[in-house]
PDB file of N, CA and C in Angstrom:
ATOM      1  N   UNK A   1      22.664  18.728   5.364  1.00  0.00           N
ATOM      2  CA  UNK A   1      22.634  17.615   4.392  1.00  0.00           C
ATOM      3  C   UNK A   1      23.249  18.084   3.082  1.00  0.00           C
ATOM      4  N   UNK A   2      23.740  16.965   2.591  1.00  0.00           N
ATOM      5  CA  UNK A   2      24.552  17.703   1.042  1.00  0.00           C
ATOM      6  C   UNK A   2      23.767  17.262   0.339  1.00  0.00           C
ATOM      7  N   UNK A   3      23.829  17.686  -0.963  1.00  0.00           N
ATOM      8  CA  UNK A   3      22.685  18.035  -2.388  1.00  0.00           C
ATOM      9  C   UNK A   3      23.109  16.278  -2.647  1.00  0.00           C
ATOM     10  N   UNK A   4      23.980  15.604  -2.865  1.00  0.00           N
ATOM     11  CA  UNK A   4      24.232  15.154  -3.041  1.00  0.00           C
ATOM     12  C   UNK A   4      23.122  13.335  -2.325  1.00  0.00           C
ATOM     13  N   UNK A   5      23.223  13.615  -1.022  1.00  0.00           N
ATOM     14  CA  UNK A   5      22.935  12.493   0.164  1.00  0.00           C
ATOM     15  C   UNK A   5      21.365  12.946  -0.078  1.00  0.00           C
ATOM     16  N   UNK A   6      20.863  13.806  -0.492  1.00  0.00           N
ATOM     17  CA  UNK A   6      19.475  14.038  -0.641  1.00  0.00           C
ATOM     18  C   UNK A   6      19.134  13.678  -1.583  1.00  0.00           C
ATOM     19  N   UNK A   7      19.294  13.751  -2.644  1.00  0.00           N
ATOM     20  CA  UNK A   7      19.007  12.742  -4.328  1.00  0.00           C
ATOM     21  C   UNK A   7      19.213  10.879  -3.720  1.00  0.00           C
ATOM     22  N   UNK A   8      19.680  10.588  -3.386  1.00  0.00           N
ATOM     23  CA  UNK A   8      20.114   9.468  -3.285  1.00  0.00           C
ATOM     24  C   UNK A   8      19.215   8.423  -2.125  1.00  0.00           C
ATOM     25  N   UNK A   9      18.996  10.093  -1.208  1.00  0.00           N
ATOM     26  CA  UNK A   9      17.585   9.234  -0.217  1.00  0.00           C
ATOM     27  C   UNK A   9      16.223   9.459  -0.896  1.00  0.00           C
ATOM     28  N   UNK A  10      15.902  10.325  -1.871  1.00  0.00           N
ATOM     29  CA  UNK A  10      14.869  10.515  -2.527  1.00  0.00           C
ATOM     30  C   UNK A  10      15.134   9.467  -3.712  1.00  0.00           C
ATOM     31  N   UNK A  11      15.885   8.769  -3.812  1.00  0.00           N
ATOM     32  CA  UNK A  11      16.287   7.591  -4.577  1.00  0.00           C
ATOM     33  C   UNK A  11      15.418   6.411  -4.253  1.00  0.00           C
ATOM     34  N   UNK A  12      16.014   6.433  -2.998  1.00  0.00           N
ATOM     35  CA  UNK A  12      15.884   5.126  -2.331  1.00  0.00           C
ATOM     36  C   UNK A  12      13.693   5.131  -1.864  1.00  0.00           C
ATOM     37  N   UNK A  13      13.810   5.750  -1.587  1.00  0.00           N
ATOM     38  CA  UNK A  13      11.938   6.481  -1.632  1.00  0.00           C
ATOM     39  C   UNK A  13      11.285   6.411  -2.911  1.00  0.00           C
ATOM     40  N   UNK A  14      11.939   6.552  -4.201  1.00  0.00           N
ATOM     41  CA  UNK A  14      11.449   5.663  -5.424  1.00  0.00           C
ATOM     42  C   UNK A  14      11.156   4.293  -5.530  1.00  0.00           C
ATOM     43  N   UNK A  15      12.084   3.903  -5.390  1.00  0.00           N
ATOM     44  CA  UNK A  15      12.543   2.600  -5.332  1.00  0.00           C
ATOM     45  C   UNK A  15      11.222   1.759  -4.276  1.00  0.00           C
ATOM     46  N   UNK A  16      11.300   1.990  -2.878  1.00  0.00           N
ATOM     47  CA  UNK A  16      10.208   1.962  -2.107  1.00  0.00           C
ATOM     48  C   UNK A  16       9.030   1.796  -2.621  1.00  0.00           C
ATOM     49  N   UNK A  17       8.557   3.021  -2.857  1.00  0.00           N
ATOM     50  CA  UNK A  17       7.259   3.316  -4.169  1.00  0.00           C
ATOM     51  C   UNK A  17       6.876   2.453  -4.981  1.00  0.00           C
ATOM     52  N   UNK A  18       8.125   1.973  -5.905  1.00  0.00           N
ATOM     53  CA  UNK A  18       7.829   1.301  -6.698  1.00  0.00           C
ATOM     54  C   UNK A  18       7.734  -0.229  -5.789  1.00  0.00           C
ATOM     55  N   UNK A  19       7.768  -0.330  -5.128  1.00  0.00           N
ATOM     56  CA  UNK A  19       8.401  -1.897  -4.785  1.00  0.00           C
ATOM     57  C   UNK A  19       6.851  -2.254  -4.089  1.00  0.00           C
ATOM     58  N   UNK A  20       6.237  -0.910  -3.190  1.00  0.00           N
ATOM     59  CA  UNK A  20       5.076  -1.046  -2.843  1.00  0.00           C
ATOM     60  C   UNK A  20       4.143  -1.298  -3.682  1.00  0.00           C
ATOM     61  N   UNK A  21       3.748  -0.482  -4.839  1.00  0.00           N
ATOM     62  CA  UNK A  21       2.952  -0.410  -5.998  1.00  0.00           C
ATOM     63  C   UNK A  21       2.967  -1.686  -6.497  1.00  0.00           C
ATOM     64  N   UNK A  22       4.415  -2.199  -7.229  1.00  0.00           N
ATOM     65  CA  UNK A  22       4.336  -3.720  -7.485  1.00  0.00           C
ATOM     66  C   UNK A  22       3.468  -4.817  -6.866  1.00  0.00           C
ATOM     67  N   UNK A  23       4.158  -4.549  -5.475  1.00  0.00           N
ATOM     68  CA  UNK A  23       3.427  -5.842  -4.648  1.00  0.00           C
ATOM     69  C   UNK A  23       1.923  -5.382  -4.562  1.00  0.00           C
ATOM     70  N   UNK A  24       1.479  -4.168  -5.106  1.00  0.00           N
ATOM     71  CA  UNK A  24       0.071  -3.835  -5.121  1.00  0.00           C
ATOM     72  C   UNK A  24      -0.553  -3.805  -3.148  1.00  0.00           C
ATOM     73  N   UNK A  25       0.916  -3.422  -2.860  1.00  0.00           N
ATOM     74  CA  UNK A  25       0.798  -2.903  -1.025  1.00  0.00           C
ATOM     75  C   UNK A  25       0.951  -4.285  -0.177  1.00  0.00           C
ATOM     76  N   UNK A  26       1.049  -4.989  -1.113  1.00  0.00           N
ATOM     77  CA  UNK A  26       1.608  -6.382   0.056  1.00  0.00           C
ATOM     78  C   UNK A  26       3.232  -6.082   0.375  1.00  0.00           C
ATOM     79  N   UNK A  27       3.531  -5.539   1.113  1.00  0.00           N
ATOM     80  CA  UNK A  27       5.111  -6.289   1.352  1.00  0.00           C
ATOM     81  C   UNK A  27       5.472  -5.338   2.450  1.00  0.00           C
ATOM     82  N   UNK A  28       6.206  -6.485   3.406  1.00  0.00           N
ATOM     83  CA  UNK A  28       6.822  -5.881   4.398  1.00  0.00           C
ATOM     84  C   UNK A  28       8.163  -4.620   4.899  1.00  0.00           C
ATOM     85  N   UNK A  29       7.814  -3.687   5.616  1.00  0.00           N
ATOM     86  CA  UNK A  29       8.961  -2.782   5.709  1.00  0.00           C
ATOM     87  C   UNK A  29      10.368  -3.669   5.645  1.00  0.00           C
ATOM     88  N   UNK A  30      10.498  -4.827   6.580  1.00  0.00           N
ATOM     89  CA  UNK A  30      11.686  -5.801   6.531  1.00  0.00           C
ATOM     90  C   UNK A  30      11.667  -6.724   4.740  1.00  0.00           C
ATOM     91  N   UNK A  31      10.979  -6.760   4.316  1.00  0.00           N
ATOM     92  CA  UNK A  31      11.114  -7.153   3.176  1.00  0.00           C
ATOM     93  C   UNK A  31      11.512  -6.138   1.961  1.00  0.00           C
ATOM     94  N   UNK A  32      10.890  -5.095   2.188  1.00  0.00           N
ATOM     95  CA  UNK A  32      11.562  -3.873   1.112  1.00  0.00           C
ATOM     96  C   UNK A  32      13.039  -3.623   1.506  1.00  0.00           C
ATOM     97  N   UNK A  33      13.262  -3.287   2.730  1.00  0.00           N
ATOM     98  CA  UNK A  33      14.515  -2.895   3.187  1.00  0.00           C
ATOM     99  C   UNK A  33      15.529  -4.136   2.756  1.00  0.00           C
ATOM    100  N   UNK A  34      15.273  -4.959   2.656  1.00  0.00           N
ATOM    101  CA  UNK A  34      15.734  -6.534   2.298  1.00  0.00           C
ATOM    102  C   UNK A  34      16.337  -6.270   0.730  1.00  0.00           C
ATOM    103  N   UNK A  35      15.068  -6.661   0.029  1.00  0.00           N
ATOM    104  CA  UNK A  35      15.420  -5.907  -1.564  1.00  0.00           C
ATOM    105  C   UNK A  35      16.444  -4.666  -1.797  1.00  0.00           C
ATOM    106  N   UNK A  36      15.867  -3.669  -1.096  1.00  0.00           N
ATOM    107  CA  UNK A  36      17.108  -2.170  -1.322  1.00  0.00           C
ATOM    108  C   UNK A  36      17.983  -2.599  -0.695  1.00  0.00           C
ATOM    109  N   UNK A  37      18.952  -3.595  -0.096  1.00  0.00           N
ATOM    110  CA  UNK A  37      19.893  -3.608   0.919  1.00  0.00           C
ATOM    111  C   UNK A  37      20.023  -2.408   2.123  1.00  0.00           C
ATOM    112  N   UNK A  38      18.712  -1.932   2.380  1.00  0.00           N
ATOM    113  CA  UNK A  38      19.504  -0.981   3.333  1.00  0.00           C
ATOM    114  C   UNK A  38      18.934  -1.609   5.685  1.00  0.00           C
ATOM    115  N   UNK A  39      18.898  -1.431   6.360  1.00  0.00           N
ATOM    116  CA  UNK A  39      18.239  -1.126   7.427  1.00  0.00           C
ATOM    117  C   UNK A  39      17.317  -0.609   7.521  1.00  0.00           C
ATOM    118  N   UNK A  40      15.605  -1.645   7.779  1.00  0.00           N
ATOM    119  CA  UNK A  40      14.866  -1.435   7.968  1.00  0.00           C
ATOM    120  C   UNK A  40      14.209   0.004   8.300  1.00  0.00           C
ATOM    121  N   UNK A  41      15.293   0.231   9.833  1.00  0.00           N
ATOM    122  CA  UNK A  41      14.703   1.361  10.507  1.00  0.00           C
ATOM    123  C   UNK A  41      15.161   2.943   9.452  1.00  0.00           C
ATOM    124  N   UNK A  42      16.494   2.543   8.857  1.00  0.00           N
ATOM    125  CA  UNK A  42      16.765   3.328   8.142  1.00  0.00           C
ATOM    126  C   UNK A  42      15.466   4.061   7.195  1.00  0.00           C
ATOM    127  N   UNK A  43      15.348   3.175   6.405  1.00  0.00           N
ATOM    128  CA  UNK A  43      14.648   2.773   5.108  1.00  0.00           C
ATOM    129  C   UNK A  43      12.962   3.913   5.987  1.00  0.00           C
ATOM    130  N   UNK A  44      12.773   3.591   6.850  1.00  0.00           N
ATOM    131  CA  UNK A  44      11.706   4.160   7.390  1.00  0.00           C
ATOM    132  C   UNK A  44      11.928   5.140   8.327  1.00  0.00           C
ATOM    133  N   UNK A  45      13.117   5.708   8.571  1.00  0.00           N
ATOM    134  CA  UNK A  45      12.564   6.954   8.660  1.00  0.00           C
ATOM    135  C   UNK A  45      13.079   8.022   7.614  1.00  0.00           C
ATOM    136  N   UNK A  46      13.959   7.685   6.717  1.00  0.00           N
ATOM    137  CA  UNK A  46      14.183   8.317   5.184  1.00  0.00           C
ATOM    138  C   UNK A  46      12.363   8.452   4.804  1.00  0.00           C
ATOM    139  N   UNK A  47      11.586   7.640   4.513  1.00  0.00           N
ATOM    140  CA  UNK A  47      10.252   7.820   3.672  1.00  0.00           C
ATOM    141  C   UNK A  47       9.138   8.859   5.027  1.00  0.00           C
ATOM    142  N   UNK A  48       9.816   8.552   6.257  1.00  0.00           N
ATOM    143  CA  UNK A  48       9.130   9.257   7.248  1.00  0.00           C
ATOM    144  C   UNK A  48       9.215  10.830   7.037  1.00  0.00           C
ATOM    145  N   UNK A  49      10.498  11.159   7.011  1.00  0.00           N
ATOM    146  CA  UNK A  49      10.818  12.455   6.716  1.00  0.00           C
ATOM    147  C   UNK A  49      10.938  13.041   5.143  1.00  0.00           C
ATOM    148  N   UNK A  50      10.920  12.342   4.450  1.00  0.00           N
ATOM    149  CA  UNK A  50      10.194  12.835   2.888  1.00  0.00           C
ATOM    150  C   UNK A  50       9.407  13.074   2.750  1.00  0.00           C
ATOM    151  N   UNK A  51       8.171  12.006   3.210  1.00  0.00           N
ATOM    152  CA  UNK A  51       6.628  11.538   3.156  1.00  0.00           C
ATOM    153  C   UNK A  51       5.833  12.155   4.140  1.00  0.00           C
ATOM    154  N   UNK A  52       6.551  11.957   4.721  1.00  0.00           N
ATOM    155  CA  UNK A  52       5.836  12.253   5.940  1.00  0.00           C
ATOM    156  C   UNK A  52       4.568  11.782   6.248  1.00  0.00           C
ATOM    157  N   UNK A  53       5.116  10.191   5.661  1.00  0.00           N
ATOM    158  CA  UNK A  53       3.756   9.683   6.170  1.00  0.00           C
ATOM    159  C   UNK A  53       5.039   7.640   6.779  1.00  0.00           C
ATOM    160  N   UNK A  54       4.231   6.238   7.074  1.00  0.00           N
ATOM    161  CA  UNK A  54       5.319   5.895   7.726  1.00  0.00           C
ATOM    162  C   UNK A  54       5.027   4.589   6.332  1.00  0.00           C
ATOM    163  N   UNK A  55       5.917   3.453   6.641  1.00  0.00           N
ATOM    164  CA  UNK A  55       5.709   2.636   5.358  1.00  0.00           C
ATOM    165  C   UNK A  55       4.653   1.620   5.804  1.00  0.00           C
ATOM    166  N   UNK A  56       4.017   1.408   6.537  1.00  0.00           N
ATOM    167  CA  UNK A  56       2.958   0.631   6.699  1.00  0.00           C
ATOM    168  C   UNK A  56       1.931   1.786   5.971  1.00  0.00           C
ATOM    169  N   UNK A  57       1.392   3.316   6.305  1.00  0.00           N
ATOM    170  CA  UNK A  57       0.447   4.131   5.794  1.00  0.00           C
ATOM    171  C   UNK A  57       0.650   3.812   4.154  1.00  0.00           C
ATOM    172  N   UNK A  58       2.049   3.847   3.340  1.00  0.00           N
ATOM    173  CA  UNK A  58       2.173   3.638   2.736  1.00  0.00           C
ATOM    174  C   UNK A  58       1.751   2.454   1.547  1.00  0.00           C
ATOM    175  N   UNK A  59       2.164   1.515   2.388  1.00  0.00           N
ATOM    176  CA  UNK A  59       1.508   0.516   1.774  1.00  0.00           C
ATOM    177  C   UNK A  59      -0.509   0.049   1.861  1.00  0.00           C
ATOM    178  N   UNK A  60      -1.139   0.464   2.891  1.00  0.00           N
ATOM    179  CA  UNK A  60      -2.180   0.646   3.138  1.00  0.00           C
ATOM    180  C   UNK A  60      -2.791   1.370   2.114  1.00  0.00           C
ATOM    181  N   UNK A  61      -2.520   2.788   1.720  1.00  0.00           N
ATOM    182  CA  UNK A  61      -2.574   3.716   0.873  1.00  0.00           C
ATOM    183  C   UNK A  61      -2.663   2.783  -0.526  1.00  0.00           C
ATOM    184  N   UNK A  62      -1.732   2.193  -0.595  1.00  0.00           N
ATOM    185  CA  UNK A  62      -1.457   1.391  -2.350  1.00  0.00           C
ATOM    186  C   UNK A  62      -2.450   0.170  -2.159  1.00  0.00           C
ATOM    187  N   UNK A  63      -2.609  -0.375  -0.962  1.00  0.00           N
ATOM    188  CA  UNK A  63      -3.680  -1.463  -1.055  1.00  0.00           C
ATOM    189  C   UNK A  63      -4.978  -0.776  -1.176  1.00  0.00           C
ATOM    190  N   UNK A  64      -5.252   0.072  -0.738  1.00  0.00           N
ATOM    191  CA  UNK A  64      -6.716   1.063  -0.696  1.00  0.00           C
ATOM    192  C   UNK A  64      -7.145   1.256  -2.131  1.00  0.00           C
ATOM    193  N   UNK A  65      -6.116   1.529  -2.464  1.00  0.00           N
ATOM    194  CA  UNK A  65      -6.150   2.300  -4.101  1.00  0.00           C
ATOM    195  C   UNK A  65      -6.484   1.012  -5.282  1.00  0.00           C
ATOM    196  N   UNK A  66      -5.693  -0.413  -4.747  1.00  0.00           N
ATOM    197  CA  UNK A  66      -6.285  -1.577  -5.589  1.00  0.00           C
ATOM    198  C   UNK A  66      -7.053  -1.847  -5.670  1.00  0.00           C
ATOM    199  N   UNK A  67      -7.539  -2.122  -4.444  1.00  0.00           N
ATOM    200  CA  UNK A  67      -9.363  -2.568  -4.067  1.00  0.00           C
ATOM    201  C   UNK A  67     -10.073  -1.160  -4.754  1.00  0.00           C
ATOM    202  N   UNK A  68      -9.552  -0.432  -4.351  1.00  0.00           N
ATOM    203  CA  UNK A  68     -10.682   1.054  -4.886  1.00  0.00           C
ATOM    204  C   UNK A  68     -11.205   0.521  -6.435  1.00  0.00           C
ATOM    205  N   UNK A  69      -9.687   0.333  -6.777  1.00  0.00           N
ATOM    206  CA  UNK A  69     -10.019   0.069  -8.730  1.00  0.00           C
ATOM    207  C   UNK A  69     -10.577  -1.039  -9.113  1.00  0.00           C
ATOM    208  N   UNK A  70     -10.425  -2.002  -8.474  1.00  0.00           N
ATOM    209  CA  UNK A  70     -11.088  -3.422  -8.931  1.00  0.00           C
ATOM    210  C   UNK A  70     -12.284  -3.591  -8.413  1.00  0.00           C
ATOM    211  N   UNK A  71     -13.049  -2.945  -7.455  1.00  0.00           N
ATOM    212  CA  UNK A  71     -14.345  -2.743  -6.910  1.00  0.00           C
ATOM    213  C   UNK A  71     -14.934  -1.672  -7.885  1.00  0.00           C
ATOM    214  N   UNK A  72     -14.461  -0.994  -8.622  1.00  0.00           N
ATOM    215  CA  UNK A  72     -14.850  -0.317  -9.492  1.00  0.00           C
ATOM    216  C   UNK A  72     -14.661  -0.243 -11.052  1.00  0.00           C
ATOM    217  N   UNK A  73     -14.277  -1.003 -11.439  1.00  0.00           N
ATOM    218  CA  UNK A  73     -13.730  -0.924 -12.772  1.00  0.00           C
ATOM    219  C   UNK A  73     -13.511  -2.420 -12.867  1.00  0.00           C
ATOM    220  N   UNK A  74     -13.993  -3.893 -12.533  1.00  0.00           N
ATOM    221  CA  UNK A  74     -14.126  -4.970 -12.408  1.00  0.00           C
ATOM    222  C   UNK A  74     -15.419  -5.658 -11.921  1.00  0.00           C
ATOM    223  N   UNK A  75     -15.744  -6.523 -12.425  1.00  0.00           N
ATOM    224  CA  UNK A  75     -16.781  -7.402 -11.865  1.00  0.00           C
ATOM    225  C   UNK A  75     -16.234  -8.281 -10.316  1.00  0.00           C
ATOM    226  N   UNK A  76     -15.080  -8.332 -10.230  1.00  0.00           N
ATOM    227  CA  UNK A  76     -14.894  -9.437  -9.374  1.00  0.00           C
ATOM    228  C   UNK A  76     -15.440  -9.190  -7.817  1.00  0.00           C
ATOM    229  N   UNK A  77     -15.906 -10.632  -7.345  1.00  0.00           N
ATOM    230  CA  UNK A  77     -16.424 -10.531  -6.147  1.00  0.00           C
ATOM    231  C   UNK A  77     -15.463 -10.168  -5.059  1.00  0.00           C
ATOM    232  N   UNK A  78     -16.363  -9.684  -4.680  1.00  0.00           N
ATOM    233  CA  UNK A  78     -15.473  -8.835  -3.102  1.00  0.00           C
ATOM    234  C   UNK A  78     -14.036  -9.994  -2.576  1.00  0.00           C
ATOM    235  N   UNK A  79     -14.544 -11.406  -2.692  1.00  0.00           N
ATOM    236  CA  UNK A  79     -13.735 -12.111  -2.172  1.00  0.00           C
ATOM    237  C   UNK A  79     -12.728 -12.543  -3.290  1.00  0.00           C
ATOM    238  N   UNK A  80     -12.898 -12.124  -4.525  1.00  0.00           N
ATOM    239  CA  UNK A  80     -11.922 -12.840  -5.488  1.00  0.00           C
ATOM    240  C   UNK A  80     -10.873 -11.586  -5.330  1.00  0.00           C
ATOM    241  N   UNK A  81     -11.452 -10.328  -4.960  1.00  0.00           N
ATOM    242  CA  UNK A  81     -10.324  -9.490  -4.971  1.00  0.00           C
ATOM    243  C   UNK A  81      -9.729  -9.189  -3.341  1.00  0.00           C
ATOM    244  N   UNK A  82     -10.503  -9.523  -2.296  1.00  0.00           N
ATOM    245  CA  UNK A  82      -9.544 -10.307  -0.870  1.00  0.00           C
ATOM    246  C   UNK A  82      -8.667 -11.026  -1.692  1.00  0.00           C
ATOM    247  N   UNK A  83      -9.203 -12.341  -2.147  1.00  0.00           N
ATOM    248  CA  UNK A  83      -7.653 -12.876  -2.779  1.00  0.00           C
ATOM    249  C   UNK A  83      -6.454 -12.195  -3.498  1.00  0.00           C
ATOM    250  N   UNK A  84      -7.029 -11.515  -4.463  1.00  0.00           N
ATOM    251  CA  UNK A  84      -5.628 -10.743  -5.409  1.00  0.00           C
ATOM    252  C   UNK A  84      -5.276  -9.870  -4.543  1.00  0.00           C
ATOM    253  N   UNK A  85      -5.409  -9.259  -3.380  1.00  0.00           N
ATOM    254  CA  UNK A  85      -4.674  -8.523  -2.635  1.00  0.00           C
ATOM    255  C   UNK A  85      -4.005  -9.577  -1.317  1.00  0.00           C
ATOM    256  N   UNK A  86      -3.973 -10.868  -1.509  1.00  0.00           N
ATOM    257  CA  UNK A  86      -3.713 -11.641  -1.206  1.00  0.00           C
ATOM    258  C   UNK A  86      -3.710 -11.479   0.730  1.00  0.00           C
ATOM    259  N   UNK A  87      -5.530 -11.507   0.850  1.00  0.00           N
ATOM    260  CA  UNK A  87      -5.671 -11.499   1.999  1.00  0.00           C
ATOM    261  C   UNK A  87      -6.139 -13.181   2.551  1.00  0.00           C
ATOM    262  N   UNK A  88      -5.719 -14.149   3.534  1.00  0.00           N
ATOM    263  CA  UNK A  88      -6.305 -15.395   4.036  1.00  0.00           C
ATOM    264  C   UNK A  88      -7.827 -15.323   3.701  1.00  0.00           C
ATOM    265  N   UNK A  89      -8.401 -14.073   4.326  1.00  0.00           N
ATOM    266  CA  UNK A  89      -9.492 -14.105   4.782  1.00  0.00           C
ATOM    267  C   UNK A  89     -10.435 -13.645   4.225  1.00  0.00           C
ATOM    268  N   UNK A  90     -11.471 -13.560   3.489  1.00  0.00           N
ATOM    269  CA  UNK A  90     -12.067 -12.144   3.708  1.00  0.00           C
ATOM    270  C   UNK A  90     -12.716 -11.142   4.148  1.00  0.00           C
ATOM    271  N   UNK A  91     -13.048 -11.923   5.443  1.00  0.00           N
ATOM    272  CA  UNK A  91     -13.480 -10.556   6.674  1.00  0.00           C
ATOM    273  C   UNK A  91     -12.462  -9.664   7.212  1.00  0.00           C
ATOM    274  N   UNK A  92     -11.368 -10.458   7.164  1.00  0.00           N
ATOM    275  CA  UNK A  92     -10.064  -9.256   7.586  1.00  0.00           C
ATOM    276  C   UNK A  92     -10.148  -8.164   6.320  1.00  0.00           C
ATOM    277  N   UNK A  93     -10.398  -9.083   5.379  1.00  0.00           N
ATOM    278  CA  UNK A  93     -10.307  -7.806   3.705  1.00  0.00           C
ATOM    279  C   UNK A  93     -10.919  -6.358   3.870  1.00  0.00           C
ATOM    280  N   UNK A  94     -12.270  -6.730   4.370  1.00  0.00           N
ATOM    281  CA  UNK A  94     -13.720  -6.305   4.524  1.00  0.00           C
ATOM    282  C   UNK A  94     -13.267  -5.296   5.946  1.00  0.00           C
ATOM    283  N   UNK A  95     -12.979  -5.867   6.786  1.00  0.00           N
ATOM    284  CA  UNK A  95     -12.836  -5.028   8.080  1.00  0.00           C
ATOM    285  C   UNK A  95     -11.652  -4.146   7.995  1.00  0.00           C
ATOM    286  N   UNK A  96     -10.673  -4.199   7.001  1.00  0.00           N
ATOM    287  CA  UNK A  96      -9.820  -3.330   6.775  1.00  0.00           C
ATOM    288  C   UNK A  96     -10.101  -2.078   5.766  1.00  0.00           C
ATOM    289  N   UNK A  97     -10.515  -2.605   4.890  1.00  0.00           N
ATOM    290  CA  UNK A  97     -11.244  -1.988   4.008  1.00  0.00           C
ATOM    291  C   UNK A  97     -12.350  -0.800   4.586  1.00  0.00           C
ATOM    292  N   UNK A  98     -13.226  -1.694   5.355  1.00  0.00           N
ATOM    293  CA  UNK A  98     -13.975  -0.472   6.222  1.00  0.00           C
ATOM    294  C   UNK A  98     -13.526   0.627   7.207  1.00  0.00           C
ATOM    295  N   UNK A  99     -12.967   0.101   7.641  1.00  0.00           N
ATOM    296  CA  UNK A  99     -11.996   0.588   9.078  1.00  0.00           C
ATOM    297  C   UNK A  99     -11.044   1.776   8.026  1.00  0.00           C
ATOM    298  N   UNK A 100     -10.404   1.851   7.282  1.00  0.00           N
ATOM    299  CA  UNK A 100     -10.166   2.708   6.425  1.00  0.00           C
ATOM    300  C   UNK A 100     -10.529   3.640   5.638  1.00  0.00           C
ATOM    301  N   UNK A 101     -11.805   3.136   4.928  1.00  0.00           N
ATOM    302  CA  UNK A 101     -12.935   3.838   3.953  1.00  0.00           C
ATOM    303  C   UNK A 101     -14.127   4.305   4.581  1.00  0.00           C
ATOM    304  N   UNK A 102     -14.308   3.394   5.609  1.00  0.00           N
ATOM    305  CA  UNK A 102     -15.810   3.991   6.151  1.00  0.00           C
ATOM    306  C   UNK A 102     -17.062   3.375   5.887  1.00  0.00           C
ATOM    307  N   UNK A 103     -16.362   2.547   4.286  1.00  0.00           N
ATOM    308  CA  UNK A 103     -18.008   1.239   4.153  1.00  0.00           C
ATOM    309  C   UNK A 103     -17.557   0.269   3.648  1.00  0.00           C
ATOM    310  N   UNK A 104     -18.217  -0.483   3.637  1.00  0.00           N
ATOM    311  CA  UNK A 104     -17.959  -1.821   3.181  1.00  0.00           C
ATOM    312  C   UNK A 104     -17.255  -2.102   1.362  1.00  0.00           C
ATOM    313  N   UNK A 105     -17.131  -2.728   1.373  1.00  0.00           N
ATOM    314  CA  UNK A 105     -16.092  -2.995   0.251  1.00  0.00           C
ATOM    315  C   UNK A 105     -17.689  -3.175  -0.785  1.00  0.00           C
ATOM    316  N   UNK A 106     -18.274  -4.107  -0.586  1.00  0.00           N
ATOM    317  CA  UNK A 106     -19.709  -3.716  -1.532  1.00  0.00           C
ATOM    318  C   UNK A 106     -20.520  -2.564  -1.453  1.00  0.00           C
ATOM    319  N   UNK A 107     -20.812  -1.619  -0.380  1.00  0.00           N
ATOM    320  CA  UNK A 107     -20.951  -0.613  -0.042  1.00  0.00           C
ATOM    321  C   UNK A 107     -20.803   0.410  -0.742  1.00  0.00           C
ATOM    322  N   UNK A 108     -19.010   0.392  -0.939  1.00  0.00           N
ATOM    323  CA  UNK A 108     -17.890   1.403  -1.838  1.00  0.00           C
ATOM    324  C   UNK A 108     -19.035   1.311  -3.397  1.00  0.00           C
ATOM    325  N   UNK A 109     -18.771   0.402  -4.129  1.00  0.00           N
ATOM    326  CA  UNK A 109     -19.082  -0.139  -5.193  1.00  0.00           C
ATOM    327  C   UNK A 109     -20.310  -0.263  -5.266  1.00  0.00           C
ATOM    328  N   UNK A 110     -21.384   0.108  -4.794  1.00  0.00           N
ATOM    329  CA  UNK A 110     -22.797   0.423  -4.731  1.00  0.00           C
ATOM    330  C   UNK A 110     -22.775   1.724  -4.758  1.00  0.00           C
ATOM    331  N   UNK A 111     -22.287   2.430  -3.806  1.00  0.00           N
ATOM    332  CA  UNK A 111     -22.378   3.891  -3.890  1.00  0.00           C
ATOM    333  C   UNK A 111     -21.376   4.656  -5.084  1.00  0.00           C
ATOM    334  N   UNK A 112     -20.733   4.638  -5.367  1.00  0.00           N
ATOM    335  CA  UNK A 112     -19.700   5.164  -6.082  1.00  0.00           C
ATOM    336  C   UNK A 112     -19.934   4.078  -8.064  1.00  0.00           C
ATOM    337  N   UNK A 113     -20.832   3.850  -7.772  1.00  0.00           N
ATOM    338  CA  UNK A 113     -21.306   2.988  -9.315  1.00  0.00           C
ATOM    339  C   UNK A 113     -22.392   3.608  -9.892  1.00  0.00           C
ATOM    340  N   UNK A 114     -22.888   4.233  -9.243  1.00  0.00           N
ATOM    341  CA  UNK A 114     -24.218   4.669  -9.123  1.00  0.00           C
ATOM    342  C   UNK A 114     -24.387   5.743 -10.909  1.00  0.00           C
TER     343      UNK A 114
END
């Protein structure tokens, strides 16, 4: 690889980052790749082999981290912040949330308030 093609994919992995963070972890690998103009599959395995982690973990990771802060550093009910992470539901919120963390989204914020 040239010094060159490596800045430019560690570019494009900013860019990513940021685009995830924005959407606060809502947005699709086909929708980022959309924005950067590049190929989806591209786009993911550039952050695969940087990261070494894939862009769904990615974005999961940045949604984890919202809920983390607004369950903690906010009053809002479990379901007002399902909404701002702009989930339909909020048992999908809740079951993702757990399935990830290990407790419940009120759970988190009971224990960790303490």
């Amino acid at each position: 690889i040239k010094k060159g093609q490596e800045g430019e994919e560690s570019e494009i992995v900013r860019h990513a980052v940021d685009l995830i963070k924005d959407s606060k972890g809502n947005l699709s690998l086909n929708d980022c790749a959309e924005k950067l103009s590049y190929h989806p599959n591209y786009l993911s395995k550039v952050i695969k082999r940087e990261l070494g982690i894939t862009f769904t973990d990615m974005a999961t990771e940045e949604k984890l981290k919202q809920a983390k802060y607004m369950l903690l550093t906010t009053e809002y009910s479990v379901a007002e912040i399902s909404e701002k992470l702009t989930y339909n539901n909020v048992q999908n919120f809740i079951r993702f949330f757990k399935n990830n963390v290990g407790f419940t989204p009120a759970a988190f914020r009971r224990e960790h308030r303490k």
